[in-house]
C-alpha atoms as a PDB file:
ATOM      1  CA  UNK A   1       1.409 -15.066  11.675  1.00  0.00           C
ATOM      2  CA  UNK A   2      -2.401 -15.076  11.730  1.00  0.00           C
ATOM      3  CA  UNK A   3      -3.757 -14.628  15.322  1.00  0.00           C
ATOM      4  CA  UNK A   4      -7.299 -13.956  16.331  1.00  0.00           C
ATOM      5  CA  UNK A   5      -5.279 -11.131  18.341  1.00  0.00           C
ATOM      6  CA  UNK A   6      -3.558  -8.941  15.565  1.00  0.00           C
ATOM      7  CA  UNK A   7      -4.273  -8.825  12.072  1.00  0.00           C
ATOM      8  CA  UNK A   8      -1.607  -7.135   9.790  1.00  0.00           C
ATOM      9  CA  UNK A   9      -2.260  -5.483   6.349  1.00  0.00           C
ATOM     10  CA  UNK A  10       0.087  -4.784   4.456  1.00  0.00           C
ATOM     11  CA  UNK A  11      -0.749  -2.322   1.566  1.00  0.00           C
ATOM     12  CA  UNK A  12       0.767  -2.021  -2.141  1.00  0.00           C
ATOM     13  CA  UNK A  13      -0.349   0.365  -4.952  1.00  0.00           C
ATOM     14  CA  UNK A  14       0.020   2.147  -7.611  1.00  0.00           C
ATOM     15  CA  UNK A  15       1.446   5.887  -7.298  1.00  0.00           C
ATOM     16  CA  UNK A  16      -0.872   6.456 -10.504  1.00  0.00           C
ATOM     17  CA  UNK A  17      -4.207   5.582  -9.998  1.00  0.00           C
ATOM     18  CA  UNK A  18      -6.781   6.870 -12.639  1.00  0.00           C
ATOM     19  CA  UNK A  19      -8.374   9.962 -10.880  1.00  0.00           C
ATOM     20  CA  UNK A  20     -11.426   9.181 -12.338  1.00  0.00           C
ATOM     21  CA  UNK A  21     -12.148   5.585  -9.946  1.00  0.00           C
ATOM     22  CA  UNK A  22     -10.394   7.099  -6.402  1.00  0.00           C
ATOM     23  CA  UNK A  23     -13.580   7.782  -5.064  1.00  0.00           C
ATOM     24  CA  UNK A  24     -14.913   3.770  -6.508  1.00  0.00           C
ATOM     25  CA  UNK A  25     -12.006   2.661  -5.242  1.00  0.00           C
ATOM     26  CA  UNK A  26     -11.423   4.277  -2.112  1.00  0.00           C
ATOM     27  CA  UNK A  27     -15.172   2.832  -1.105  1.00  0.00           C
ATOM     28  CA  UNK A  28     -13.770  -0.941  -2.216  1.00  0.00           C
ATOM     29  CA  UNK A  29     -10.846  -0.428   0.116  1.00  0.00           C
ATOM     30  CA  UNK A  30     -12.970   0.919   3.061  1.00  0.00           C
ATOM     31  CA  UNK A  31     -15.222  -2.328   2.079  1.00  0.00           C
ATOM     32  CA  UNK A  32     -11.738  -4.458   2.528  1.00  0.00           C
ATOM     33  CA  UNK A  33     -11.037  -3.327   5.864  1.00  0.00           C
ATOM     34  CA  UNK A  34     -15.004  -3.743   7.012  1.00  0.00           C
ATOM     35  CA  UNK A  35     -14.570  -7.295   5.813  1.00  0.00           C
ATOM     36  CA  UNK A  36     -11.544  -8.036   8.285  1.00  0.00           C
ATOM     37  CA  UNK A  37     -13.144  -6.054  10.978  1.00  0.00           C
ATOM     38  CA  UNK A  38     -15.902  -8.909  10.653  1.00  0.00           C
ATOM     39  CA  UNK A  39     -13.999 -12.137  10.291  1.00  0.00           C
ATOM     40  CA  UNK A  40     -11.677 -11.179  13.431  1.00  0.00           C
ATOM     41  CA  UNK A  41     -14.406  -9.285  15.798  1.00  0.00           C
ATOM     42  CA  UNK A  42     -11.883  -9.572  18.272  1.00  0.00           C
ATOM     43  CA  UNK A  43      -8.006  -8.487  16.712  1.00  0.00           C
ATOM     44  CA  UNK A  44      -6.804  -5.412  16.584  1.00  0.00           C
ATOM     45  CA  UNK A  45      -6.221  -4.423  12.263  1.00  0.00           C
ATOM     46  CA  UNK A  46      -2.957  -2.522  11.752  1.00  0.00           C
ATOM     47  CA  UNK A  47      -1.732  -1.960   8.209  1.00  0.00           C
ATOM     48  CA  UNK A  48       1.913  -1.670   6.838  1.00  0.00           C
ATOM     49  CA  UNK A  49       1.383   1.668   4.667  1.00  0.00           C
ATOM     50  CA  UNK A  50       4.352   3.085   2.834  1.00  0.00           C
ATOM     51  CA  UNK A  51       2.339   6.486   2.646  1.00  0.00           C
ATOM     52  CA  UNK A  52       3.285   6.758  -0.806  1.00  0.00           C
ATOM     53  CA  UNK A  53       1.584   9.377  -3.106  1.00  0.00           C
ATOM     54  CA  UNK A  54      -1.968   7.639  -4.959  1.00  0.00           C
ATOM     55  CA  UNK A  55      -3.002   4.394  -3.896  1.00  0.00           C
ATOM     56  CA  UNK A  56      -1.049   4.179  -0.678  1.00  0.00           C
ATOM     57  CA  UNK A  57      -2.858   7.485   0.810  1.00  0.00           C
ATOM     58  CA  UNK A  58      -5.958   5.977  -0.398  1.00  0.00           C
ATOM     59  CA  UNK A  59      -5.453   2.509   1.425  1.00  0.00           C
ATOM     60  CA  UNK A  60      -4.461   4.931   4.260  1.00  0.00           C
ATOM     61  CA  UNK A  61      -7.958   7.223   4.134  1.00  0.00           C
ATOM     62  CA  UNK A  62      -9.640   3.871   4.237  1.00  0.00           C
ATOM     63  CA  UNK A  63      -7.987   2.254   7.234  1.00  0.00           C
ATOM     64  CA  UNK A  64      -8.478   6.053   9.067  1.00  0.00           C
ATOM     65  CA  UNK A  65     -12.404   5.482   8.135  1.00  0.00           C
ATOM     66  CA  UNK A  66     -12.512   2.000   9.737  1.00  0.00           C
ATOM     67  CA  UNK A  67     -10.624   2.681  12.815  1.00  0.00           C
ATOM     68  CA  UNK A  68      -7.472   0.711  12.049  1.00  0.00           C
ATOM     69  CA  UNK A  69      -4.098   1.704  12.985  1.00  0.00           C
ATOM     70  CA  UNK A  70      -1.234   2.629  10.547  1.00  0.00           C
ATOM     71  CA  UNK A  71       2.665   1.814  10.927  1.00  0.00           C
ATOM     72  CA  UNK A  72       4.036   4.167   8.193  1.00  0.00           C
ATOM     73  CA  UNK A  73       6.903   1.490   6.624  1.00  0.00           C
ATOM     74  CA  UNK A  74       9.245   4.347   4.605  1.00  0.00           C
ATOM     75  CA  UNK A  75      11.841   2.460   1.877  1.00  0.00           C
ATOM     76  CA  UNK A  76      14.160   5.852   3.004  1.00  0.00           C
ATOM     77  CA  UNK A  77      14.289   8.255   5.563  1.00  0.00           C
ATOM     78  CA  UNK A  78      11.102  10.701   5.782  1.00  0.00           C
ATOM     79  CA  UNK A  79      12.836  14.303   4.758  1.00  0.00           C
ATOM     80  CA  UNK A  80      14.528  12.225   1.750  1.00  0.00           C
ATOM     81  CA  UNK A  81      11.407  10.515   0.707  1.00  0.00           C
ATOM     82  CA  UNK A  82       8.642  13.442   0.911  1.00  0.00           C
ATOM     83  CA  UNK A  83      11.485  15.420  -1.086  1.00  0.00           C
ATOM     84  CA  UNK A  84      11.587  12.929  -3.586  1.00  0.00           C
ATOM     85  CA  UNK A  85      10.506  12.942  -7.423  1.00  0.00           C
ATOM     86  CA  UNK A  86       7.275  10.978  -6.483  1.00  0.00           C
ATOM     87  CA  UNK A  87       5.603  13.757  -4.238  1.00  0.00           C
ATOM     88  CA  UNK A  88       3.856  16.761  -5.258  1.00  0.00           C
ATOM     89  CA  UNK A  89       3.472  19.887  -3.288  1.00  0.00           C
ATOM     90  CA  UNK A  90      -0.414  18.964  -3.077  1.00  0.00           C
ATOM     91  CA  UNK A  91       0.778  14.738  -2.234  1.00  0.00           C
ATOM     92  CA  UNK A  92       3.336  16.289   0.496  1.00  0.00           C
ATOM     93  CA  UNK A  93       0.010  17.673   1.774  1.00  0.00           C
ATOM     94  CA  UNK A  94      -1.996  14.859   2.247  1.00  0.00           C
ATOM     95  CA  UNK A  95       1.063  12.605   3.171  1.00  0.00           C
ATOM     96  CA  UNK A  96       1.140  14.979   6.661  1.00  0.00           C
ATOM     97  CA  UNK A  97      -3.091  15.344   7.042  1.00  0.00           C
ATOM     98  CA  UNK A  98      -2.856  11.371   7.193  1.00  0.00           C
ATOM     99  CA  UNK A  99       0.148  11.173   9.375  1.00  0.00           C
ATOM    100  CA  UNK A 100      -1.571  13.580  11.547  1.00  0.00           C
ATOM    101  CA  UNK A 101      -5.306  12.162  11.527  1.00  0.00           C
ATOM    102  CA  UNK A 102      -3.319   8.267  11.802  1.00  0.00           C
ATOM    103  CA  UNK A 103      -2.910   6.965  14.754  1.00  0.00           C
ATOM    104  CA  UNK A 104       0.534   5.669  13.294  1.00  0.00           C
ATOM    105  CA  UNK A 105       2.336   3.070  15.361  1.00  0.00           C
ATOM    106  CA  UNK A 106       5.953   4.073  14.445  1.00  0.00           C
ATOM    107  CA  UNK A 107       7.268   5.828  10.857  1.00  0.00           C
ATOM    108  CA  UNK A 108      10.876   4.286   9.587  1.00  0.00           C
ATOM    109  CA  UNK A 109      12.986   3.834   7.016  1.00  0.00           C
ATOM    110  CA  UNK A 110      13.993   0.320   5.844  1.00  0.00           C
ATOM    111  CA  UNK A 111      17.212   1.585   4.119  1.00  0.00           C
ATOM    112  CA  UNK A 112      19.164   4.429   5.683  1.00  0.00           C
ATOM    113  CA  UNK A 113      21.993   3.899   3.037  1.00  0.00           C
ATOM    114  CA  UNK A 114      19.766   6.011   0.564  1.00  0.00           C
ATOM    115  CA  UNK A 115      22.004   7.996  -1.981  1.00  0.00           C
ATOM    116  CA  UNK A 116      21.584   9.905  -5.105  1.00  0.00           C
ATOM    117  CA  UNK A 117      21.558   6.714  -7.670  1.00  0.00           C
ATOM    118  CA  UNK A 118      18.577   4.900  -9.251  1.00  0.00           C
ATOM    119  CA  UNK A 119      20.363   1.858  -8.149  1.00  0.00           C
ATOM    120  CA  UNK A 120      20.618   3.075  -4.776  1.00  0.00           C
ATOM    121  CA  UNK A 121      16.914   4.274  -4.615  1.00  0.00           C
ATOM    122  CA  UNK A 122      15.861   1.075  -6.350  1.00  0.00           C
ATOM    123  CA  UNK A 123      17.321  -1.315  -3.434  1.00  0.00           C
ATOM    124  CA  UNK A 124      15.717   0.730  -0.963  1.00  0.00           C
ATOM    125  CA  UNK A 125      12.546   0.293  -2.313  1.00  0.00           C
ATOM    126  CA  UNK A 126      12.487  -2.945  -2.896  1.00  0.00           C
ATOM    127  CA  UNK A 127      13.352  -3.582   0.761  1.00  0.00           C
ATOM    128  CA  UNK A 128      10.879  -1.594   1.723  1.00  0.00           C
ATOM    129  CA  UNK A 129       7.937  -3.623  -0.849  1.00  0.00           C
ATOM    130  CA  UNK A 130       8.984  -6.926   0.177  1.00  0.00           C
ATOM    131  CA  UNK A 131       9.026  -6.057   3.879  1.00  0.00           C
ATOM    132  CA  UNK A 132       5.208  -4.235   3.511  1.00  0.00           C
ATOM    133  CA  UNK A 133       4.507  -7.742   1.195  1.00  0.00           C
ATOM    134  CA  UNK A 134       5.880 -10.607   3.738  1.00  0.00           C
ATOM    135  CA  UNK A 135       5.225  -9.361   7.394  1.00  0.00           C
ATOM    136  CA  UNK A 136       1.852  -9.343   6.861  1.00  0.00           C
ATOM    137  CA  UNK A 137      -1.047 -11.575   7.061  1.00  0.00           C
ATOM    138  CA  UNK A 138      -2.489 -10.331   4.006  1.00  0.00           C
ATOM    139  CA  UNK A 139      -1.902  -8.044   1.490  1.00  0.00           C
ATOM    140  CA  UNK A 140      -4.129  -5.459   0.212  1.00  0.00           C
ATOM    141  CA  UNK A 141      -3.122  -4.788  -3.440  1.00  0.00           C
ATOM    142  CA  UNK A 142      -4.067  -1.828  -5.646  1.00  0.00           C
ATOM    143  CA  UNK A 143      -2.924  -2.884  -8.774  1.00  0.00           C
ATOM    144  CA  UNK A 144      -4.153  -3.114 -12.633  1.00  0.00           C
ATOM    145  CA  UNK A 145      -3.391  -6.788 -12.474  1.00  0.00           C
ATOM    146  CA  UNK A 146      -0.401  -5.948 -15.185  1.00  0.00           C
ATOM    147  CA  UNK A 147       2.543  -8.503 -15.222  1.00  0.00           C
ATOM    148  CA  UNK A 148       5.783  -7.292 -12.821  1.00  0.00           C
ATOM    149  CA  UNK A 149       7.984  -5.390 -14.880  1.00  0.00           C
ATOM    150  CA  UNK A 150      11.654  -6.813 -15.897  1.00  0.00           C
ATOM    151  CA  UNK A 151      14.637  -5.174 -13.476  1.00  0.00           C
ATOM    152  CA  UNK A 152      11.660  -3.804 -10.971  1.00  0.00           C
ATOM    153  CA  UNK A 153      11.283  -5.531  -8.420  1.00  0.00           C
ATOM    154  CA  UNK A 154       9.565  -2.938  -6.106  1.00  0.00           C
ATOM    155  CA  UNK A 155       5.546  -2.218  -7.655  1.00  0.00           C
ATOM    156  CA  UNK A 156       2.710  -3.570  -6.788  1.00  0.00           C
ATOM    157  CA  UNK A 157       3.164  -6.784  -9.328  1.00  0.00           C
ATOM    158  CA  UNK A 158       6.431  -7.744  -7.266  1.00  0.00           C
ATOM    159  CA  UNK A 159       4.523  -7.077  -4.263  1.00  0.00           C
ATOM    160  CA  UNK A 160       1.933  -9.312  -5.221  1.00  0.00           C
ATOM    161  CA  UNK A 161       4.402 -12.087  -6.052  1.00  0.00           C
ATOM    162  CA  UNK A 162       6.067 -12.041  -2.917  1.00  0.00           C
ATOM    163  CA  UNK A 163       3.255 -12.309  -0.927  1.00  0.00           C
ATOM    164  CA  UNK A 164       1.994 -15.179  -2.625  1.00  0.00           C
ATOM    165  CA  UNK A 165       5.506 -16.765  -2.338  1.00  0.00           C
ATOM    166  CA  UNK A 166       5.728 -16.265   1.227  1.00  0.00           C
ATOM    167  CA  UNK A 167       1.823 -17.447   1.757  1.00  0.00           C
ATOM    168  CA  UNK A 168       0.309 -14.307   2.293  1.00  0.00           C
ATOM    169  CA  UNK A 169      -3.162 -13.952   1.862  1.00  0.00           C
ATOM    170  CA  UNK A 170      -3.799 -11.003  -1.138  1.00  0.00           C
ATOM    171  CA  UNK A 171      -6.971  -8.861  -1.168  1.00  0.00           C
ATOM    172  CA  UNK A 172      -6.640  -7.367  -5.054  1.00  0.00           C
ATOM    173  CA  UNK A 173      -8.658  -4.363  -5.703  1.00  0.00           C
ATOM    174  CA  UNK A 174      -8.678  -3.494  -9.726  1.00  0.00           C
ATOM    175  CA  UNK A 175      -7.241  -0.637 -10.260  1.00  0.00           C
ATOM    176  CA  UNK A 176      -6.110   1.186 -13.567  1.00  0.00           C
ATOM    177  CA  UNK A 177      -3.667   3.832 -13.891  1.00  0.00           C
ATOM    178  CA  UNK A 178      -3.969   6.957 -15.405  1.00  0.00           C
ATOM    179  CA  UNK A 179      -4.597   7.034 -19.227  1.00  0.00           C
ATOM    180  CA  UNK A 180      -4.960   2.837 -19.002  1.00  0.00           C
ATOM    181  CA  UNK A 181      -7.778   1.731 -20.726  1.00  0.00           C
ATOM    182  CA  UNK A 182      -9.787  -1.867 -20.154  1.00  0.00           C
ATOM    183  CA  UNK A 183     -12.968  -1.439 -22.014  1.00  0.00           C
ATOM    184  CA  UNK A 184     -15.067   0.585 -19.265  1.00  0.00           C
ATOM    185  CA  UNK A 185     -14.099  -2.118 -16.533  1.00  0.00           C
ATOM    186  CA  UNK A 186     -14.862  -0.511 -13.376  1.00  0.00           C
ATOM    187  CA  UNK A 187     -12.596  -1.183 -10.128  1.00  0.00           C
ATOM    188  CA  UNK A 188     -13.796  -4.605  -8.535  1.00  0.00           C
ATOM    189  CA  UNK A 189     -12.742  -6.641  -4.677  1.00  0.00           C
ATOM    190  CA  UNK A 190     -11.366  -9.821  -5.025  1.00  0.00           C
ATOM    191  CA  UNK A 191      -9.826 -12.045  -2.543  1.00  0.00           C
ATOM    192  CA  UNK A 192      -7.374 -14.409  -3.749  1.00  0.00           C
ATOM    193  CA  UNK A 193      -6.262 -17.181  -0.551  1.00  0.00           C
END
């Protein structure tokens, strides 16, 4: 997949980032997409952004602040997803400033067969993290480096794993959720290829 003519992000994170290390983080993200910008002078950046509320938005202020474009990748269809459990009112906010400020390539839904189960909501997901996790040439990952958890197969850990299965390239930025604690570790870049 990996052109000197296109390079595609995708993005996974955590919904719960600590408050506290959005701003530390947000700057290591920003740093991420600098990076690429560097190595490929030349290719256009677009990231695969599910727009979902915490580290998603964040990965999404970062690519707005470096110029790169954003193809909003929805596990559902939009009025079912911003109406969802995972949005606040204040979320639902910033979800619309970034799809407005974004130059966004094209918003869908993986899964249009979205119902009212968790199984049903689960599937759709996971669709939509392995799709973000595999089309891409790397993946930026905003994750507490915690191991994926059984029957879930749609965080940031399965991300992770299927991005590494398929080849992709991951860009892991530390970062804890709220009321996680790892001994005053601060939020740190790494690239793993």
């Amino acid at each position: 997949m990996l052109n000197d003519n296109k390079i595609t992000v995708g993005v996974s994170a955590h919904r719960n980032i600590a408050a506290e290390y959005e701003k530390d983080i947000l700057k290591l993200a920003v740093e991420a997409f600098k990076d690429l910008k560097a190595r490929f002078p030349a290719a256009e950046i677009i990231t695969l952004n599910g727009l979902a509320a915490g580290g998603d938005l964040l990965c999404a202020e970062a690519a707005l602040a470096c110029g790169v474009k954003i193809k909003a990748v929805l596990p559902v269809p939009e009025k079912f997803y911003l109406n969802s459990r995972d949005f606040s009112a204040i979320q639902r906010e910033n979800y619309f400033k970034i799809k407005q400020a974004a130059e966004i390539e094209k918003v869908y839904a993986i899964s249009c067969d979205f119902g009212n189960t968790e199984e049903e909501r689960n599937a759709a997901f996971r669709a939509q993290t392995e799709y973000v996790a595999t089309e891409c040439d790397y993946l930026l990952a905003l994750w507490d480096g915690a191991p994926e958890k059984e029957n879930n197969a749609c965080g940031t850990a399965a991300a992770v794993r299927f991005a590494l299965e398929k080849g992709v390239k991951v860009i892991w930025i530390f970062s804890p959720r709220e009321g996680q604690s790892f001994n005053d570790r601060k939020p740190f870049l790494k690239w793993k290829v």
